[in-house]
C-alpha atoms as a PDB file:
ATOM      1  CA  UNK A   1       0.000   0.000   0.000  1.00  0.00           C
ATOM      2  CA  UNK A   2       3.212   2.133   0.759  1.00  0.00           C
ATOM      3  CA  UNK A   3       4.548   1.573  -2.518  1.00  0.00           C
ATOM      4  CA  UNK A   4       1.704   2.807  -4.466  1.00  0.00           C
ATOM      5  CA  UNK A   5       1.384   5.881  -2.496  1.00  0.00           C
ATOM      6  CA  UNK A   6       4.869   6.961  -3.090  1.00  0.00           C
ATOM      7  CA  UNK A   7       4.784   6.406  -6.803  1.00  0.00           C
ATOM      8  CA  UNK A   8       5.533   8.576  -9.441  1.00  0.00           C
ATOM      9  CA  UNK A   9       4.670   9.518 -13.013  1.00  0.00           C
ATOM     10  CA  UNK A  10       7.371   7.723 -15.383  1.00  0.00           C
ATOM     11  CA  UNK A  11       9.960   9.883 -17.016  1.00  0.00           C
ATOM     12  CA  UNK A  12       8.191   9.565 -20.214  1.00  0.00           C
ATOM     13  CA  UNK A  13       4.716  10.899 -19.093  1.00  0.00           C
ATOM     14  CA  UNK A  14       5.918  13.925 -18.334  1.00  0.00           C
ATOM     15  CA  UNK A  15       7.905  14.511 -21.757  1.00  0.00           C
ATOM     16  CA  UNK A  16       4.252  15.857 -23.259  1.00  0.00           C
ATOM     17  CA  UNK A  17       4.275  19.323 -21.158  1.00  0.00           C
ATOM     18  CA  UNK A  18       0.533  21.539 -20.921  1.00  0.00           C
ATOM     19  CA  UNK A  19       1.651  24.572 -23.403  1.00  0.00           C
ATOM     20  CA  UNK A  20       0.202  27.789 -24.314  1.00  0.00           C
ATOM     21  CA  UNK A  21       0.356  28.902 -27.992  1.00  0.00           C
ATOM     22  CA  UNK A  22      -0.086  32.882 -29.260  1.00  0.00           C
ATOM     23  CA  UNK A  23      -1.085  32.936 -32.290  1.00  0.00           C
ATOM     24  CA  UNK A  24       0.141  36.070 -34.414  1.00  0.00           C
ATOM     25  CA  UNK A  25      -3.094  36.727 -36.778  1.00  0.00           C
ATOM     26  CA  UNK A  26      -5.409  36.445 -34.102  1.00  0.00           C
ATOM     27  CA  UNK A  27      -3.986  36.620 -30.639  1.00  0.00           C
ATOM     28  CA  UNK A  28      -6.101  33.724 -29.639  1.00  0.00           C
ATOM     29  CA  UNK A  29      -4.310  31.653 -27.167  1.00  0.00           C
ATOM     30  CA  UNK A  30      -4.738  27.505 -27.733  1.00  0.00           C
ATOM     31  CA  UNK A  31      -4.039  25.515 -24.344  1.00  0.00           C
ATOM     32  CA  UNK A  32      -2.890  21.844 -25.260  1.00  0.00           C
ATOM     33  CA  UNK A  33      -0.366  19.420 -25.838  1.00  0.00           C
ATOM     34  CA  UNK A  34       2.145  19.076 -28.358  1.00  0.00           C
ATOM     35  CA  UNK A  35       1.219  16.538 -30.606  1.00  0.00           C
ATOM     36  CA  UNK A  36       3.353  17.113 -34.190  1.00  0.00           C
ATOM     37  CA  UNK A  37       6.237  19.398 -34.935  1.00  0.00           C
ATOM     38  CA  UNK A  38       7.471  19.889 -38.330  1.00  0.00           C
ATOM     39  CA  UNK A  39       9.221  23.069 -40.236  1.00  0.00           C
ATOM     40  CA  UNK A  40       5.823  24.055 -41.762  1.00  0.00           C
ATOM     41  CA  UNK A  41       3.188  23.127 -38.856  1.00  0.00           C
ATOM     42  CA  UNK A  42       2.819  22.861 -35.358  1.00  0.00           C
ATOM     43  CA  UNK A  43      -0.566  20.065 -34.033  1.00  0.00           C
ATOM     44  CA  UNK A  44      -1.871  20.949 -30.726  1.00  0.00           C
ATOM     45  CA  UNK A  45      -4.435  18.161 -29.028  1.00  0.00           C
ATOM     46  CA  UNK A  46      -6.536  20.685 -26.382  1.00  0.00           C
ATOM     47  CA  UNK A  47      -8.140  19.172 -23.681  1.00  0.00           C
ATOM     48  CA  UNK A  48     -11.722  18.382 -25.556  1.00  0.00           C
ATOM     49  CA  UNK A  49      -9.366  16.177 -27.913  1.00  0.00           C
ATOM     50  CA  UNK A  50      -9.674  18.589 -30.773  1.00  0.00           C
ATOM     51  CA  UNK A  51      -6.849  18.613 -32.953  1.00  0.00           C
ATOM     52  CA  UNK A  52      -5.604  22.514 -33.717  1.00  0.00           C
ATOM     53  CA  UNK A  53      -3.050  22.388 -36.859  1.00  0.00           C
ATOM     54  CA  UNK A  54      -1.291  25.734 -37.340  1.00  0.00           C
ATOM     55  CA  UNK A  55       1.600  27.024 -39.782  1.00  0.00           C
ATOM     56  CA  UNK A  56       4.952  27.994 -38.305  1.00  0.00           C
ATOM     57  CA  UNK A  57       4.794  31.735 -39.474  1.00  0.00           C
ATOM     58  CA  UNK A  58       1.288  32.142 -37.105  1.00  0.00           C
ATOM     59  CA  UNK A  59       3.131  31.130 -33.897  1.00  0.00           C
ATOM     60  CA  UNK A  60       3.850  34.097 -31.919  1.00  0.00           C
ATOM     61  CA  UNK A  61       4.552  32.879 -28.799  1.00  0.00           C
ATOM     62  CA  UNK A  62       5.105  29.377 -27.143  1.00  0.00           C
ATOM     63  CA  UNK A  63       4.591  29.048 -22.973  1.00  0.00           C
ATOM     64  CA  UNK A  64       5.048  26.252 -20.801  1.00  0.00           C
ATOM     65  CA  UNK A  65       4.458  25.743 -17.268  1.00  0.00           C
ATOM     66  CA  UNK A  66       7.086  24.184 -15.455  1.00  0.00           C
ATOM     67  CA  UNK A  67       9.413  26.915 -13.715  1.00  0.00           C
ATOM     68  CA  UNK A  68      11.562  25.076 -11.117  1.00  0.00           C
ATOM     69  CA  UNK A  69      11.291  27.591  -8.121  1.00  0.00           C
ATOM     70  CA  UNK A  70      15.296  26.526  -7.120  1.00  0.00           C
ATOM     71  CA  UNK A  71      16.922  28.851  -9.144  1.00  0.00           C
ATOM     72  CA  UNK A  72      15.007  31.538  -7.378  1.00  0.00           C
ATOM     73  CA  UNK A  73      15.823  30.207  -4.040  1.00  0.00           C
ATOM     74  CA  UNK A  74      19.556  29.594  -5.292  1.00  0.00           C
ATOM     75  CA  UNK A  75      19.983  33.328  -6.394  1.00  0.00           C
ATOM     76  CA  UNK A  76      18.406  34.788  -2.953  1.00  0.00           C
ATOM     77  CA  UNK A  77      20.721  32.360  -1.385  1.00  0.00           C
ATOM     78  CA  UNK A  78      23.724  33.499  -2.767  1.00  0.00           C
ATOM     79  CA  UNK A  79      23.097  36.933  -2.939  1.00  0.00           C
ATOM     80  CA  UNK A  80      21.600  37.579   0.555  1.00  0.00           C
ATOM     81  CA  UNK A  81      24.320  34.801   1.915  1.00  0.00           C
ATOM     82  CA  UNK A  82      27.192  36.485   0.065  1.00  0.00           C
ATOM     83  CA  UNK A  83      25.876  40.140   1.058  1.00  0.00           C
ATOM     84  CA  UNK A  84      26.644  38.637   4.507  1.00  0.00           C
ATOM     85  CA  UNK A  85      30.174  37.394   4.087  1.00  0.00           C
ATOM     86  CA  UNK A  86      30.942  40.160   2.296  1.00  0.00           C
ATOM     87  CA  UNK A  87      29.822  42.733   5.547  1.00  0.00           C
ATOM     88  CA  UNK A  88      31.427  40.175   8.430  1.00  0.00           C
ATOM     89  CA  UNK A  89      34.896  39.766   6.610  1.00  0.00           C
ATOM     90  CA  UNK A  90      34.674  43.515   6.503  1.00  0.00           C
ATOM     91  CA  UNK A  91      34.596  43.363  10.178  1.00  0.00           C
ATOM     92  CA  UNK A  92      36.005  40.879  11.213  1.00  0.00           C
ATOM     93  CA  UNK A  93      33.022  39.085  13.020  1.00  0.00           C
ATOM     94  CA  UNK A  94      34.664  35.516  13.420  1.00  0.00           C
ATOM     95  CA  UNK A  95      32.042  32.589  14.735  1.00  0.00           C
ATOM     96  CA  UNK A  96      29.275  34.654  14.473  1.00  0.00           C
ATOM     97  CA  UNK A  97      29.599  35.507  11.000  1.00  0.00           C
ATOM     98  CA  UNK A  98      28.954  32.123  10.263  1.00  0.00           C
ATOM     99  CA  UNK A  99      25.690  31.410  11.805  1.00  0.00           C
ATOM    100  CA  UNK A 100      24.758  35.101   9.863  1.00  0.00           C
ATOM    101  CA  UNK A 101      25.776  34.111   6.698  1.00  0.00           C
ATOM    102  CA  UNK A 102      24.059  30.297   6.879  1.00  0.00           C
ATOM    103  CA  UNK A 103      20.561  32.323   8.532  1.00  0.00           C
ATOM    104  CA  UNK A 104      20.524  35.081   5.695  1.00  0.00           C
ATOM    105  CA  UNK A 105      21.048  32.737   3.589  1.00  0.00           C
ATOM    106  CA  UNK A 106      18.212  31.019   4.633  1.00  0.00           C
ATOM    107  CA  UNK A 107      16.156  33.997   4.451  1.00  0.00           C
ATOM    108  CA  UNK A 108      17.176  34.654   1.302  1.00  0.00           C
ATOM    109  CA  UNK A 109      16.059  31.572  -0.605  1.00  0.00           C
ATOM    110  CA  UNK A 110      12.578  31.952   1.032  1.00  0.00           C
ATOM    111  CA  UNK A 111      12.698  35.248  -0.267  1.00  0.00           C
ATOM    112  CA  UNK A 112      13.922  34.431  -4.222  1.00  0.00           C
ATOM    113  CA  UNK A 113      11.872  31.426  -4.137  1.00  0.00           C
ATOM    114  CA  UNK A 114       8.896  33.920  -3.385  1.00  0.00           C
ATOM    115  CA  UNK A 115       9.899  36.148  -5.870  1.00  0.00           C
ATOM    116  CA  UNK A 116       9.683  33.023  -8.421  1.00  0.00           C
ATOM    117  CA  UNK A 117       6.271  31.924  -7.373  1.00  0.00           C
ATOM    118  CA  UNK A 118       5.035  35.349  -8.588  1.00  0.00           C
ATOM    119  CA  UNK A 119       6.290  34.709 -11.887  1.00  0.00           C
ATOM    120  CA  UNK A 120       3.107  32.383 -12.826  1.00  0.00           C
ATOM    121  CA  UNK A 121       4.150  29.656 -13.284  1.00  0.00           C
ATOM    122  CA  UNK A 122       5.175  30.013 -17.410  1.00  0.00           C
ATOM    123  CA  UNK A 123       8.493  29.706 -19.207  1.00  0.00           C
ATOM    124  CA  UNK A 124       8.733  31.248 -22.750  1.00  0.00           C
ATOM    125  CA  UNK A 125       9.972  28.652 -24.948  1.00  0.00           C
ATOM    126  CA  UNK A 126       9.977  30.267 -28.009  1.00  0.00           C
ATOM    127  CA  UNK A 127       9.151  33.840 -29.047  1.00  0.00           C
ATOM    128  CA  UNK A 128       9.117  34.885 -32.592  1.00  0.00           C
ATOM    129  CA  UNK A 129      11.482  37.989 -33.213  1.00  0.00           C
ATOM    130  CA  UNK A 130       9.815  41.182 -34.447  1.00  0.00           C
ATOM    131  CA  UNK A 131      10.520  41.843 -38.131  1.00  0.00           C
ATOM    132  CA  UNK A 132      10.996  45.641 -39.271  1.00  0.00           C
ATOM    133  CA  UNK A 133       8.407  46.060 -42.028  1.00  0.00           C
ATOM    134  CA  UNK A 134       9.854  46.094 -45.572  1.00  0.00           C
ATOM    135  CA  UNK A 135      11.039  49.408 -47.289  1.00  0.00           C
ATOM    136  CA  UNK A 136      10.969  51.602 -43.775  1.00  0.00           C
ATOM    137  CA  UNK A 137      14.439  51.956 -41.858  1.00  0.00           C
ATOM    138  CA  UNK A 138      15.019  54.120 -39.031  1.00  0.00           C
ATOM    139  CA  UNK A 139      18.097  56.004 -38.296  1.00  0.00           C
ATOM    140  CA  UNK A 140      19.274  58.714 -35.807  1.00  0.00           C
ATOM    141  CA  UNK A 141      22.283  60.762 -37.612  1.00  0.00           C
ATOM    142  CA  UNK A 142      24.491  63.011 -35.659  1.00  0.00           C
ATOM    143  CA  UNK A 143      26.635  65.565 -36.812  1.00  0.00           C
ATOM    144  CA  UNK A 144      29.655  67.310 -34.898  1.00  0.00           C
ATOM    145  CA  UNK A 145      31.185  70.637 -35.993  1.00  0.00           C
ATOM    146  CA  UNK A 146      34.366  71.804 -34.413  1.00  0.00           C
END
């Protein structure tokens, strides 16, 4: 009974991530799974099991949910932790700067791992670059006189 409360989804289940796809003409936004990739088209399956076929150049944006919130901890870690070490070799604080540098950096991976919780939750895993329209330019010229 043990065993099948601590199991897990296999690697493999998770390789088919929930996405979020802008599309460019429309703005609608089509929630779904990956299904096909190919250099022309991209196959969503939503969740009513409707397949949504789309060409490449509509894509605008592609999200995924999935941010780790370590990397936020890790920076607030470091940064609040080395903060610390940086002020106590500074004065020389000995012993105690040890237990202050292991608390704020306690402190401070609560704090970055906050901070990465208010992101939503999204990753951007592909964003189409804007494209200057054809035949405009803009410059900024400067000219000097001495």
């Amino acid at each position: 009974m043990i065993v099948l409360a601590l199991a897990a989804p296999a690697a493999a289940q998770d390789t088919f991530k929930q996405v979020w796809v802008t599309q460019s003409s429309s703005g609608e936004v089509v929630h779904g799974r990956i299904v096909d990739l190919s250099p022309e088209s991209l196959t969503i399956l939503t969740a009513d099991n409707r397949r949504v076929d789309m060409p490449l150049d509509r894509v605008l944006r592609i999200e995924a949910r999935g941010d780790s919130l370590k990397n936020g901890a890790a920076i607030g870690a470091v940064v609040l932790g080395g903060l610390m070490a940086l002020f106590c070799g500074e004065a020389g604080g000995g012993g105690q700067c040890v237990t202050g540098v292991a608390v704020d950096a306690g402190i401070g991976a609560l704090i970055g791992a906050g901070i990465d919780a208010l992101n939503g939750g999204r990753s951007t895993l592909y964003s189409r670059p804007a494209a200057a329209a054809a035949g405009t330019s803009a410059g900024v010229k400067f000219k000097l006189k001495f």
